[in-house]
Every structure is written in structure tokens, then in C-alpha cells.
Protein backbone atom coordinates (compact mmCIF):
# COMPACT_ATOMS: atom_id res chain seq x y z
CA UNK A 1 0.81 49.51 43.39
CA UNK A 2 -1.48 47.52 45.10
CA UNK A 3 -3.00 50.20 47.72
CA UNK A 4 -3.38 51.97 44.33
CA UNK A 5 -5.87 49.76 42.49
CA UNK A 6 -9.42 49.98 43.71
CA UNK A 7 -10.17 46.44 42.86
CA UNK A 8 -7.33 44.91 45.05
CA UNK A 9 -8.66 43.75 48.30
CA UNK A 10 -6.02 45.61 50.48
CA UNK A 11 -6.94 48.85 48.94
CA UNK A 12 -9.52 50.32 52.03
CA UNK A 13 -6.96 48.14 54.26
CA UNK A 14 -4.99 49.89 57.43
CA UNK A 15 -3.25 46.48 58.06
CA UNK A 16 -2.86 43.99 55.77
CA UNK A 17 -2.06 40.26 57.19
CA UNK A 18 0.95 38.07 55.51
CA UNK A 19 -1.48 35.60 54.38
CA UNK A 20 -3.63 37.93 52.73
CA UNK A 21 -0.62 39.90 51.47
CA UNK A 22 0.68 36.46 49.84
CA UNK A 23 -2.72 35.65 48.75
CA UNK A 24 -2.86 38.95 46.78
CA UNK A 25 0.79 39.06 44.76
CA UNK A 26 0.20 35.63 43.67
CA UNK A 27 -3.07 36.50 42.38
CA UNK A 28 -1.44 39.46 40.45
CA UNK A 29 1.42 37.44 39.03
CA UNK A 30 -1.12 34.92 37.87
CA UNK A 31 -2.99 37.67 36.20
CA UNK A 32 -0.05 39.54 34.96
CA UNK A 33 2.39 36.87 33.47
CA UNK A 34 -0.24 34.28 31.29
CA UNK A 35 0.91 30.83 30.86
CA UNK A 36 4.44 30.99 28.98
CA UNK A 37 7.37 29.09 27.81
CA UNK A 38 10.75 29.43 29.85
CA UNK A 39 13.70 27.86 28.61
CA UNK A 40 16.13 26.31 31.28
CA UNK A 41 18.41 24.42 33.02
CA UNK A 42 17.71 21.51 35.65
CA UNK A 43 19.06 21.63 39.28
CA UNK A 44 17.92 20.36 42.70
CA UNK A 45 15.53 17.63 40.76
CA UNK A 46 13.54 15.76 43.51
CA UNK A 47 10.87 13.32 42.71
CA UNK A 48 8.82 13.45 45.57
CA UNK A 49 6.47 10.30 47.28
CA UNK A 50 2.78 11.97 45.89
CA UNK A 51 4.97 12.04 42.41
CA UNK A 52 5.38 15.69 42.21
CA UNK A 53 8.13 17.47 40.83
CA UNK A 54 10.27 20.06 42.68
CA UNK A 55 13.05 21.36 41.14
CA UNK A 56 15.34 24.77 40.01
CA UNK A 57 15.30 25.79 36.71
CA UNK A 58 18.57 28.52 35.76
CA UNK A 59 20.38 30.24 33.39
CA UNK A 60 23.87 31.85 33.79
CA UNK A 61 22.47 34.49 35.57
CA UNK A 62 19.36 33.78 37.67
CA UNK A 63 17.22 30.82 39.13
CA UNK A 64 13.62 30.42 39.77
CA UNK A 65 11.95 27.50 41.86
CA UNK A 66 9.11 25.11 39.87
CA UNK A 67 6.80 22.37 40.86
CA UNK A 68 5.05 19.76 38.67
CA UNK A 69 2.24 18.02 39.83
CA UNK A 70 1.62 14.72 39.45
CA UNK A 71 -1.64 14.82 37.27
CA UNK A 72 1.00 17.02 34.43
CA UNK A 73 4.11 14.91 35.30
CA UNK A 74 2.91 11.83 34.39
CA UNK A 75 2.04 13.20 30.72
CA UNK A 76 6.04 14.94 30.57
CA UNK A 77 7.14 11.40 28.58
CA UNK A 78 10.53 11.35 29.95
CA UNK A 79 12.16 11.98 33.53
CA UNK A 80 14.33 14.63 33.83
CA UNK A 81 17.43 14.81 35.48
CA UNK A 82 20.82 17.41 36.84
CA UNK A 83 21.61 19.02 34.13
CA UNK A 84 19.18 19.00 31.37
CA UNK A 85 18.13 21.61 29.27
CA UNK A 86 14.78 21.87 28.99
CA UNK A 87 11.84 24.13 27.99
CA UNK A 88 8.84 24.18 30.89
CA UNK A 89 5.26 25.74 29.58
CA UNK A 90 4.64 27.75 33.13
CA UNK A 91 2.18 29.62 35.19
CA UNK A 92 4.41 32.80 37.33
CA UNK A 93 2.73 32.33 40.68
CA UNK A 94 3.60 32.96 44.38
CA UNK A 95 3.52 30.08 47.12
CA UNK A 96 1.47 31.77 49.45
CA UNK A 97 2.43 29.42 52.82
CA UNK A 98 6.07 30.38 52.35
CA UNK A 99 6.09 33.37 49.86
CA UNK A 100 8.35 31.78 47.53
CA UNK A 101 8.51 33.05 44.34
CA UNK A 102 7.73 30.19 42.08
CA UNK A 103 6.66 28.39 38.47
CA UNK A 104 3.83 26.45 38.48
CA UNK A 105 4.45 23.91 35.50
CA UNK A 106 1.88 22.58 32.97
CA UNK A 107 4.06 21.01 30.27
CA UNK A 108 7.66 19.96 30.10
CA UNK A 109 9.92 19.59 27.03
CA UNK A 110 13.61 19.03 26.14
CA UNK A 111 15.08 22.11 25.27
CA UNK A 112 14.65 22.17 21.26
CA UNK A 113 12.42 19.46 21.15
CA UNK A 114 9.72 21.94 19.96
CA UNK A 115 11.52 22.61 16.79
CA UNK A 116 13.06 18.67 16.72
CA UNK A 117 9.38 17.24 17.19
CA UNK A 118 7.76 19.79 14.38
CA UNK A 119 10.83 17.86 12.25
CA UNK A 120 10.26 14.19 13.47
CA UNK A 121 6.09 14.66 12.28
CA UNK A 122 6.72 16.54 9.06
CA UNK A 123 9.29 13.12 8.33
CA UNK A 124 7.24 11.06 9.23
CA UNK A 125 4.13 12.27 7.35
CA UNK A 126 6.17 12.41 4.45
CA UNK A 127 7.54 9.10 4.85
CA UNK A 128 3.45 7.66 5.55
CA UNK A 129 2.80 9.30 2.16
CA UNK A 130 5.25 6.97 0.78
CA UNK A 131 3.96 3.91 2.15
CA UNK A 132 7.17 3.54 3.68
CA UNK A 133 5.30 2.43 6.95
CA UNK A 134 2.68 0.30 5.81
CA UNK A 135 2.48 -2.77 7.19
CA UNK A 136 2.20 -4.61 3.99
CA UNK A 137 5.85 -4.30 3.54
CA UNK A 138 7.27 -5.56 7.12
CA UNK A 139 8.39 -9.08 6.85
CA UNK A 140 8.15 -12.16 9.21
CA UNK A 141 11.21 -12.58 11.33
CA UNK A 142 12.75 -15.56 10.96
CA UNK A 143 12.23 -18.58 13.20
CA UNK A 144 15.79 -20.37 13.30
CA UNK A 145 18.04 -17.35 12.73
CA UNK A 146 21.81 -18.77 11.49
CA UNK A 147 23.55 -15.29 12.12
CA UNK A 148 21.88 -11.90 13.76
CA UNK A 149 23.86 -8.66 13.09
CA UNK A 150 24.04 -5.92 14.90
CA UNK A 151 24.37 -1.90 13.84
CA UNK A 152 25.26 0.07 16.99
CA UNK A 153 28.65 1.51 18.38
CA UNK A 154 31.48 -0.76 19.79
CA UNK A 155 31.51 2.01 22.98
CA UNK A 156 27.67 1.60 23.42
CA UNK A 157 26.44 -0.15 26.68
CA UNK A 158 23.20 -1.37 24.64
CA UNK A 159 25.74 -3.65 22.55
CA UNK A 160 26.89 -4.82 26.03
CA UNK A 161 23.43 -5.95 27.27
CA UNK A 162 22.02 -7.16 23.43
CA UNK A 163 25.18 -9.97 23.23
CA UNK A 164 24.75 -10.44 26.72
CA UNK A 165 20.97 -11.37 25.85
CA UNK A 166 21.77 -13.31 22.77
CA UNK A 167 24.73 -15.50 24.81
CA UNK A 168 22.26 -16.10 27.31
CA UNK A 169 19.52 -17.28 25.06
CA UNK A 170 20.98 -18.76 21.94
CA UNK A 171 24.73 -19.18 22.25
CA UNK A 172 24.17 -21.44 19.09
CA UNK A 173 23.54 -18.06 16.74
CA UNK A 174 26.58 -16.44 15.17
CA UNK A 175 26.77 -12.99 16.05
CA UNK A 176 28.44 -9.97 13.56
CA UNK A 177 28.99 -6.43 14.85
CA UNK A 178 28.67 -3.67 12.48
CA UNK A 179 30.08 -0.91 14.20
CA UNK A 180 29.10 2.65 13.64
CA UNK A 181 28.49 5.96 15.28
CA UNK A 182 25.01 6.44 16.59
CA UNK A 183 25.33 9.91 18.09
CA UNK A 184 26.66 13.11 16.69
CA UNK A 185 27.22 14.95 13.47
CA UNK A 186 27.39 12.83 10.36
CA UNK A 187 25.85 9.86 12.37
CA UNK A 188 22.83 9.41 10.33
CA UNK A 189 24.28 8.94 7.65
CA UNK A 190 26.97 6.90 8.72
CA UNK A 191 24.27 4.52 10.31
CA UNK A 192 22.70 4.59 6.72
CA UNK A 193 26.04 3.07 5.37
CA UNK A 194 26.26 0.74 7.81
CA UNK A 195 23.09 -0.99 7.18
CA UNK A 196 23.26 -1.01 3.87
CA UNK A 197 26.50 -2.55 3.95
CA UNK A 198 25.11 -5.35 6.02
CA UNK A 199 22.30 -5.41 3.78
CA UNK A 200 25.33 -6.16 0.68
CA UNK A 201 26.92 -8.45 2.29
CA UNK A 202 23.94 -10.85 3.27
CA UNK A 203 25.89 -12.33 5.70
CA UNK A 204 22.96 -12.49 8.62
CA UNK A 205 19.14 -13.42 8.49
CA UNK A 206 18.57 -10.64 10.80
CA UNK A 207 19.00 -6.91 11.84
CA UNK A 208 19.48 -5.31 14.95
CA UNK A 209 19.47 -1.39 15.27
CA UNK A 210 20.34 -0.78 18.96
CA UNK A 211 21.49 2.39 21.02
CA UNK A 212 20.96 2.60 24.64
CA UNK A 213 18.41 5.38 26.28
CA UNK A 214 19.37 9.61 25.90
CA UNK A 215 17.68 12.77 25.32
CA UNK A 216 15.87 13.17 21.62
CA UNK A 217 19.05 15.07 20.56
CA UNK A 218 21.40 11.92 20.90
CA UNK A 219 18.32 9.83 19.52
CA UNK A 220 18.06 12.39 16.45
CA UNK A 221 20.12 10.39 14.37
CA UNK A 222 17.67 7.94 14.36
CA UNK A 223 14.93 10.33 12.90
CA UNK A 224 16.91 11.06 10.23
CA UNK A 225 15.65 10.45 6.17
CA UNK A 226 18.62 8.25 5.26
CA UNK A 227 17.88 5.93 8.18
CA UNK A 228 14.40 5.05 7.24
CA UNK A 229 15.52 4.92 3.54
CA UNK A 230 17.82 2.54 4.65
CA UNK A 231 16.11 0.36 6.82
CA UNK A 232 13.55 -0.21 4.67
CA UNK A 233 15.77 -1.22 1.61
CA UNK A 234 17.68 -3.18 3.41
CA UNK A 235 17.19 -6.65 2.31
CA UNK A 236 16.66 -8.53 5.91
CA UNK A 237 13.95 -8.06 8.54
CA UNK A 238 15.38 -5.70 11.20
CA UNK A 239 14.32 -5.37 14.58
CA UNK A 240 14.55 -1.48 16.10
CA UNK A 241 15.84 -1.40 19.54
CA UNK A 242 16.71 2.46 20.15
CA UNK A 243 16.02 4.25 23.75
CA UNK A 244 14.19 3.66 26.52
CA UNK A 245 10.27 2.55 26.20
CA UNK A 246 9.16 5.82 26.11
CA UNK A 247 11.32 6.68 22.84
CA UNK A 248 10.05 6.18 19.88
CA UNK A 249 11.61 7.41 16.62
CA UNK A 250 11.33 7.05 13.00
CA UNK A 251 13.56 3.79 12.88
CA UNK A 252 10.91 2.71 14.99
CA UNK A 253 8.26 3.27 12.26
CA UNK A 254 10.72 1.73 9.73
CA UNK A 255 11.92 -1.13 10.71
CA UNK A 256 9.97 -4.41 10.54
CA UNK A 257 9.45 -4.58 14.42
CA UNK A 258 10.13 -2.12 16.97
CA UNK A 259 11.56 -3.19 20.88
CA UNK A 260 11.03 -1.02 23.74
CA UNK A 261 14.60 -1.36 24.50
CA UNK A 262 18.00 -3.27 23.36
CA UNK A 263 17.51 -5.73 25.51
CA UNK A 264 14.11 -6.93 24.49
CA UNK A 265 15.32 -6.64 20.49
CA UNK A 266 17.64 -9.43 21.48
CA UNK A 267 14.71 -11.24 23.41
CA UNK A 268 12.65 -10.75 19.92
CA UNK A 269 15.41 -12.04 17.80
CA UNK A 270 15.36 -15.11 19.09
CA UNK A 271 13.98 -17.87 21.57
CA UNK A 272 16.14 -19.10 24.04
CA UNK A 273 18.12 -22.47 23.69
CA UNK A 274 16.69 -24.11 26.33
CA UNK A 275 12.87 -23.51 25.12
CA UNK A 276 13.92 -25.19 21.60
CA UNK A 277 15.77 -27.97 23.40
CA UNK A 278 12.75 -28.56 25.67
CA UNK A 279 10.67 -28.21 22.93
CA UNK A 280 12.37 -31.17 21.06
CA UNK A 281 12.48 -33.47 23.60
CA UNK A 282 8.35 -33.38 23.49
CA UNK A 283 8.37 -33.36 19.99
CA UNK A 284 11.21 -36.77 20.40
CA UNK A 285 8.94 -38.13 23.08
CA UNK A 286 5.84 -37.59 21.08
CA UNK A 287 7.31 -38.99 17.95
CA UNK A 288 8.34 -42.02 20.25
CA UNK A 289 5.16 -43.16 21.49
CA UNK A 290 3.98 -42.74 17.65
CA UNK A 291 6.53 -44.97 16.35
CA UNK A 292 6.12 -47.58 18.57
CA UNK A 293 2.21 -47.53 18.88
CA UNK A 294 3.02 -47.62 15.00
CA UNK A 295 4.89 -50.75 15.41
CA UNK A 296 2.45 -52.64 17.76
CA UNK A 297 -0.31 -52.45 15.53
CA UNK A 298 1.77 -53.65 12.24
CA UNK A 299 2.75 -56.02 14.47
CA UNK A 300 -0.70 -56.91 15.04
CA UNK A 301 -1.71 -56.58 11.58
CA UNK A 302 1.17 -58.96 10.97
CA UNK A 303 -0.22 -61.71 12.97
CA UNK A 304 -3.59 -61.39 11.85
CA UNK A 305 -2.36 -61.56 8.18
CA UNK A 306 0.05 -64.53 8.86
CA UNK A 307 -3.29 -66.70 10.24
CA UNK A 308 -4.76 -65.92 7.08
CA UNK A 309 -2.03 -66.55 4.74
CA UNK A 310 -2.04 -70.41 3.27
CA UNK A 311 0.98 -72.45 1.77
CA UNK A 312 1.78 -71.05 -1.91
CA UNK A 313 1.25 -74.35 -3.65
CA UNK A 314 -2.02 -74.80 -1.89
CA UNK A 315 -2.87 -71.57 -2.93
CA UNK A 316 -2.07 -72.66 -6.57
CA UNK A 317 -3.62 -76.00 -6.40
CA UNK A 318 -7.20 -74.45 -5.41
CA UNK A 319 -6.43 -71.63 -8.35
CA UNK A 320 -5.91 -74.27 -10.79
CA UNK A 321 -8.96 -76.51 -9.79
CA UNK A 322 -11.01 -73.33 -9.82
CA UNK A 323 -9.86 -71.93 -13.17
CA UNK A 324 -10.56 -75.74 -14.79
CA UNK A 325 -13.61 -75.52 -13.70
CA UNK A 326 -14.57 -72.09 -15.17
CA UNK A 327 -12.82 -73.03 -18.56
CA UNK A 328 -15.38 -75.98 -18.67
CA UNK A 329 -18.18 -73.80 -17.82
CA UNK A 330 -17.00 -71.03 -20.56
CA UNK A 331 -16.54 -73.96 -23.12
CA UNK A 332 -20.07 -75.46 -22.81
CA UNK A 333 -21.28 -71.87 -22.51
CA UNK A 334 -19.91 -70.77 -25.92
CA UNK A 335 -20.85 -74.35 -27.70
CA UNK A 336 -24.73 -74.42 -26.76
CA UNK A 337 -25.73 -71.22 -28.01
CA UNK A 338 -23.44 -71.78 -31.71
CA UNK A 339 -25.29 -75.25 -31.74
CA UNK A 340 -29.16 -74.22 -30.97
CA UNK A 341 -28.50 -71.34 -33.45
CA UNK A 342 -27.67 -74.00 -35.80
CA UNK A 343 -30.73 -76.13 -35.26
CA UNK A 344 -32.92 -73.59 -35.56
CA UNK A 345 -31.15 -72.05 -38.74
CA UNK A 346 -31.53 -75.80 -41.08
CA UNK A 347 -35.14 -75.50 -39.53
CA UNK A 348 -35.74 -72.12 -40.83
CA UNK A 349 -33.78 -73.12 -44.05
CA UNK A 350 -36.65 -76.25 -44.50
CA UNK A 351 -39.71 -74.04 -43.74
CA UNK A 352 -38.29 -71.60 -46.38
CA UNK A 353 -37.26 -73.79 -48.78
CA UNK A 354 -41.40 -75.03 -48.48
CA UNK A 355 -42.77 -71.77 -48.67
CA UNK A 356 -40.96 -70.73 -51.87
CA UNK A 357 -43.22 -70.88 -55.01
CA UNK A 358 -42.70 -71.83 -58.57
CA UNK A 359 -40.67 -69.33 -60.95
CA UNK A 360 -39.74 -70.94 -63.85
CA UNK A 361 -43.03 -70.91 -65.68
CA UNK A 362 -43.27 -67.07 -64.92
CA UNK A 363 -39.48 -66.53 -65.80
CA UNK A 364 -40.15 -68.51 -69.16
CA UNK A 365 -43.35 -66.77 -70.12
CA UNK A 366 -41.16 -62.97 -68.92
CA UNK A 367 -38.66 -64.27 -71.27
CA UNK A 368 -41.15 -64.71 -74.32
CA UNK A 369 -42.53 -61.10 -73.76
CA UNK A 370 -39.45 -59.81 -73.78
CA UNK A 371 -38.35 -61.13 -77.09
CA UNK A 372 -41.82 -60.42 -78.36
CA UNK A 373 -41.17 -56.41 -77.16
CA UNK A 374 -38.14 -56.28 -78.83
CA UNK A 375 -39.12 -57.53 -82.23
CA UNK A 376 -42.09 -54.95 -81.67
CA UNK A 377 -39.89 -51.75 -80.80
CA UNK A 378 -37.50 -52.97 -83.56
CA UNK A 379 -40.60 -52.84 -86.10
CA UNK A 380 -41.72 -49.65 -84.56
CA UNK A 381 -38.33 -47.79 -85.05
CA UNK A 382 -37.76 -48.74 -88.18
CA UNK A 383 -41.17 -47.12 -89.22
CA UNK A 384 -40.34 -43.72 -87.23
CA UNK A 385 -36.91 -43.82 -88.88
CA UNK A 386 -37.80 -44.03 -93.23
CA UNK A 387 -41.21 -41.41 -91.71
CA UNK A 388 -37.93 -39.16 -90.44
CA UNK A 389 -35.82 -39.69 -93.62
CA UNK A 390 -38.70 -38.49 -95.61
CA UNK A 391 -39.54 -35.91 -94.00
CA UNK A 392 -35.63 -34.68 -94.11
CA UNK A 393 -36.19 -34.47 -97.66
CA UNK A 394 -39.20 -32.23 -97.85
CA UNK A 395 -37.49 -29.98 -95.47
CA UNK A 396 -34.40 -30.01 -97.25
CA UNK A 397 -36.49 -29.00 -101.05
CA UNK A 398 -38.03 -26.43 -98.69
CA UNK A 399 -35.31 -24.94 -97.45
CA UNK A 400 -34.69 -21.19 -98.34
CA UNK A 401 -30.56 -21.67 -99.29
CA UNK A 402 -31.78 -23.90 -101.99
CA UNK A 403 -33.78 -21.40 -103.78
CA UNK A 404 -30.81 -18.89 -103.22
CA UNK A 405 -28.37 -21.44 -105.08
CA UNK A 406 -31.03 -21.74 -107.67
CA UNK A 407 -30.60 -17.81 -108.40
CA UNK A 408 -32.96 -16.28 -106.75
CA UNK A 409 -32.21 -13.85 -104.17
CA UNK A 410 -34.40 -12.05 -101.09
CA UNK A 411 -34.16 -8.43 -101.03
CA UNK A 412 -35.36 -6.17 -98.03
CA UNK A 413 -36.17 -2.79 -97.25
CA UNK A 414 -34.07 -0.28 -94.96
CA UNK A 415 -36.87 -1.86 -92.30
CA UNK A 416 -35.56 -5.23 -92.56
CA UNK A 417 -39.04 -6.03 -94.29
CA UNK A 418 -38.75 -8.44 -97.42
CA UNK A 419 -39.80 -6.55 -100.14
CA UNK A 420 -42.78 -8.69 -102.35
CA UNK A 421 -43.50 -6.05 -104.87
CA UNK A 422 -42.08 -3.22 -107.14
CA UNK A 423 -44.40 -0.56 -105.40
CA UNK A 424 -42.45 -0.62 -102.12
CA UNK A 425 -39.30 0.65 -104.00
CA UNK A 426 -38.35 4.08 -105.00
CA UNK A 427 -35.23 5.23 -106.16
CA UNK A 428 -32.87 6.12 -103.80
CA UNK A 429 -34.00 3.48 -101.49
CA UNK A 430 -31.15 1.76 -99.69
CA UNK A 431 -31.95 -2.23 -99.82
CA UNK A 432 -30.69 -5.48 -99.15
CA UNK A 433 -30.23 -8.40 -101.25
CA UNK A 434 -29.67 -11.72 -99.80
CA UNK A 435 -28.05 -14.41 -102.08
CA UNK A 436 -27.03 -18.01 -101.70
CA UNK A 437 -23.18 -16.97 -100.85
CA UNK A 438 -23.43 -14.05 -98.74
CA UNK A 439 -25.63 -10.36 -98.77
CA UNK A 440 -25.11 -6.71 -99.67
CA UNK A 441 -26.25 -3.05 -99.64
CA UNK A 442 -27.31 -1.69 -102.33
CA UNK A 443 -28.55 2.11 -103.63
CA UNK A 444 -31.96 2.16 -106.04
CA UNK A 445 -30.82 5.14 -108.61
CA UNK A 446 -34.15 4.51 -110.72
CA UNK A 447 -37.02 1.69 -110.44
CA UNK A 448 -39.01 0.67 -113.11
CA UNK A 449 -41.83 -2.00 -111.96
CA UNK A 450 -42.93 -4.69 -114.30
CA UNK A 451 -46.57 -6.16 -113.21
CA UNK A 452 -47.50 -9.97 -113.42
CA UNK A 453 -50.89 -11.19 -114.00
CA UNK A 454 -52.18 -13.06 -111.13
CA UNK A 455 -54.39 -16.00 -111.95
């Protein structure tokens, strides 16, 4: 195949050297198998000291040598060890020195984490959308913690190390277990439960979710929907302590405050004993030296009041003298001004008394006009009154009514016009007549006018 191609650098070759021969297939695998995913099974694992990878990677039926670099391992997130499955993104090659067969590897991955991880970020942005994560809604821890629970399994070595922890640093704090799978079909849920059956019974200030270090398939329970639901209804902070450093998982996003292992969830739950105890000794020293520095200067203050203070009687004696003295003072005060004001008033009263002139001869000469007035309106009225009367009368003989009640009558035409003489009626002329008691309508049927001589 390869004297065949004309591009191949052996082709016009007689004899073709090892190294050149190497050189040549591994450039062909490279060319003919692109970088791929191979699924796997961990043997022969060394770590070496430039922090490369060498290692076997086999199925039931075949094996194939890989190396990692350093430069890729460091970005694999988890170490691998004898026995794991796990899915390695690869480049076929050929290691020319030795013409091994090998991998070259660019990525590593647990086997299934591809399809797990595509899961964990399509929770998790779901959960974001939510606000479940927001760090509005994570809550202080508290300071003096009564009772800390704990969620994990009773078999799990992270419950081991976590009450180790907690003995270590505050024997004081009551611990409660809360046992429950965290591993395993059905564990999810059953870890939901759990918490929210610590949650009901309110018997601790604080939460502890804590499982010891595995692959992300016996993490997965803790990236499960129920979990996160759980933690964050629960109704105590809670302190996620699952895996390794490197883990992280959606309890992790959860919870109010994540560890990077078990151990340091206990360390974040609470400060040891001997810190607090240390810490109250300053704070007893401190308050110490206040209290007495206190007392010094009342005692101080003491002495400088007790020069001052005089004997009570004394004290009442000098009061006495002084308020006799400003009685006095406020009695002469009040009298001088009331007295002067009197002076002055009988000399005002004299001056006025002086200046006043001399009414009687006006009021007596008032009083004569007065009576003279009234004898002249009296006069006057009595005129205007008998001119009144009489001219009553002359109204009265003038008054229309009295003609009517003499006989006569006032008769109008169908214009309301008195009528004064015979030629302004015609027969069939509609008229009035007015007459001392009343009026009426009457009907002309004939007219026959009567003349007098005028003078």
C-alpha cells in the first residue's frame, strides 16, 4: 500500500530504514483515523514524574496502549484509576522509537458522562431560570449553632470524618443523623425525603449534605431535580459537602454554601471550641480592665464630689438666708412701682380736674333749645296734619267710586277706551260698563245718540 502511493516517501525507495518505515505508518494512521471518541476500560494506569499519563484502555476483546500529556491531563478534572470506564477523545498514531501501536489522547471523560453532563447543564439552566440559584435567596449560617444535622448514609466514610470534625471542634453542638441512601436507584429521591423531613421537624439550625468522593455516576443523585427542589425549600441554611474538590453538582448550586469536601462542611459549620473559649477570655479580660478603670474614676469622681459636698443644715441655713433676702427684694420691687403709679395718677387727676371747663351754662342753655324745638316741631306737625286731613277730603269727593255710587257708570269700548260720546258706538258693538258694585259685557243691538249743547 505504501510502495503504491506516489506521494509516500518510500515509494522510489529500494530499502527503506525502520525509522523511516515508523515515521511513515504513523503519519498514515494520523491521516487516516481523525481525532475520535473510543470508549474503554482502564488498566496499567501510571502517573508518571513529567505528569503524563500512560495507560491501557480494553474491551472484552482487545487492548490498545494511550498516553496523555501533561498540558491535556491537567484539564481531564478527575484522576483516573484500575478499572474505570471511561470515554478518551484520541488521535490513532504510531510511536515511532518503539513501533507501538498507540492513542494519543486529547480529552478524557467518564464513560457516559457525555450524555450525564448534557443532563447536569440542561438542569441547571432550567433551575437558573427559576432563580433557584440566585444568591438573593442563600441565607447566613448561623453563628452559635445549638444542633447541626446531617443527611448522608450511616455506611458512608464522609459521615465518619464530618462527626469526627464536629467532635474535634465543637463537642458542645448536638449532632442528629438523618440517614439515607446517597447512591443508587431511587436515591434522589430518597435524599429529597430526607431533607425535607429534617426540614419538618426543625430540630437543627443547620444542614449538612455530605457523601464522600466517586465517579459522576455515584454523585448523580445529587444532580437530580428533587434534590435542588428540596434543598432549597428546606427551611434551614444547608451547607453542601458532596465529592472531592473537583466535584461539583447541582446540590452544590442549591444549597446555601458549597464545601470542597465533607470535611471542610463540618469546618464551615462551625468554629472550633477552643477559638470561642479563647475568644472569651479576651472579651472577660477586656471587660475587666473596663470595669475596674470604670470603678477608679467613680471612685475619683466620688472624692472630688465628697470635698464639695457641705453639711445639709448648712446647706439649708445659706438657702434660707438667701431666699429672705430675695423675698425682701421682690416685696420692695412690687410696692415702688404700685406706689409711684399712684403719685403720679392723683397728680394727673389734679391737672385734669384744672383743665376741665364750665358745662353747666352750656348744658342749661342745650336744655332751653331743646324744649324750644319741641314746642316748634309740635306746632309744625299739627299744621302738616289738619293740611293732610283736608286734603283727604278733596281726594275722597274726587274719587271715581263715589260718582259710581252716585249712579253713574263708565262704559268702554272693545279697546278698553272710555267711551265720551254717542258717535263712538254702533250697534253691535261689544262694551263695557263699569258701576259702583262690579262691571259687565254688554251687546249694542241699536244706538240712538242724543246731543247736548255745549256752552
Amino acid at each position: 500500500m505504501i510502495a503504491s502511493d506516489p506521494s509516500s516517501p518510500l515509494a522510489s525507495a529500494s530499502i527503506v530504514p525502520v525509522s523511516k518505515l515508523n515515521q511513515a505508518v504513523a503519519r498514515l494512521l494520523e491521516r487516516s483515523f481523525p481525532l475520535t471518541w473510543i470508549s474503554g476500560e482502564i488498566s496499567n494506569f501510571t502517573r508518571a514524574a513529567s505528569g503524563h499519563w500512560y495507560f491501557t484502555l480494553k474491551d472484552d476483546a482487545a487492548q490498545v496502549r494511550a498516553v496523555m500529556f501533561r498540558s491535556r491531563a491537567q484539564l481531564a478534572g478527575f484522576m483516573p484509576r484500575e478499572g474505570d470506564r471511561v470515554e478518551v477523545r484520541a488521535l490513532v498514531t504510531l510511536y515511532a522509537p518503539r513501533g507501538d501501536f498507540q492513542l494519543n489522547v486529547e480529552a478524557i471523560r467518564r464513560s457516559g458522562a457525555g450524555n450525564l453532563y448534557e443532563a447536569f447543564l440542561r438542569l441547571k439552566e432550567k433551575l437558573t431560570a427559576e432563580s433557584l440559584f440566585d444568591a438573593a435567596r442563600k441565607r447566613e449560617l448561623p453563628v452559635f449553632p445549638r444542633a447541626i444535622g446531617i443527611v448522608t448514609s450511616p455506611q458512608a466514610a464522609a459521615l465518619h470524618d464530618v462527626l469526627t470534625a464536629l467532635a474535634r471542634r465543637a463537642p458542645h453542638v448536638r449532632v442528629i443523623v438523618y440517614p439515607t441512601p446517597v447512591q443508587g436507584d431511587g436515591a434522589a429521591l430518597k435524599i429529597a425525603q430526607t431533607i425535607a423531613t429534617a426540614s419538618r421537624r426543625a430540630e437543627c439550625d443547620l444542614l449538612l449534605l455530605c457523601r464522600g468522593g466517586g465517579s459522576i455516576e455515584d454523585l448523580w443523585a445529587f444532580n437530580e431535580e428533587p434534590v435542588a427542589r428540596a434543598l432549597a425549600a428546606c427551611s434551614m441554611p444547608v451547607i453542601a459537602g458532596v465529592g472531592h474538590e473537583t466535584d461539583v453538582t447541582i446540590a452544590d448550586f442549591a444549597a446555601d454554601l458549597r464545601a470542597p469536601t465533607p470535611t471542610a462542611a463540618a469546618e464551615l459549620a462551625t468554629r472550633p471550641r477552643a477559638d470561642w473559649l479563647m475568644a472569651l477570655e479576651t472579651q472577660a479580660s477586656r471587660l475587666q480592665r473596663a470595669m475596674t478603670r470604670r470603678m477608679a474614676d467613680a471612685a475619683q469622681s466620688v472624692d472630688w464630689l465628697s470635698r464639695r459636698l457641705i453639711s445639709p443644715s448648712a446647706y439649708i441655713g445659706r438657702e434660707q438666708l438667701q431666699l429672705q433676702s430675695l423675698s425682701t427684694r421682690l416685696t420692695h420691687a412690687a410696692r415702688a412701682p404700685v406706689t409711684g403709679s399712684r403719685h403720679a395718677l392723683l397728680h394727673l387727676h389734679t391737672r385734669l380736674t384744672a383743665q376741665l371747663p364750665d358745662t353747666d351754662t352750656p348744658r342749661a342753655a342745650l336744655a332751653e333749645q331743646a324744649r324750644r324745638f319741641g314746642h316748634a316741631m309740635s306746632a309744625g306737625i299739627g299744621g302738616q296734619r289738619q293740611a293732610l286731613t283736608s286734603l283727604a277730603a278733596q281726594l275722597e269727593l274726587l274719587n271715581p267710586q263715589r260718582t259710581l255710587e252716585r249712579g253713574y257708570a263708565i262704559v268702554t269700548g272693545a279697546d278698553g277706551q272710555i267711551v265720551r260720546s254717542p258717535a263712538q258706538l254702533h250697534a253691535g258693538d261689544a262694551v263695557g260698563v263699569q258701576l259702583a258694585q262690579g262691571s259687565a259685557q254688554l251687546e249694542l243691538a241699536r244706538v240712538k245718540a242724543t246731543m247736548e249743547a255745549k256752552n
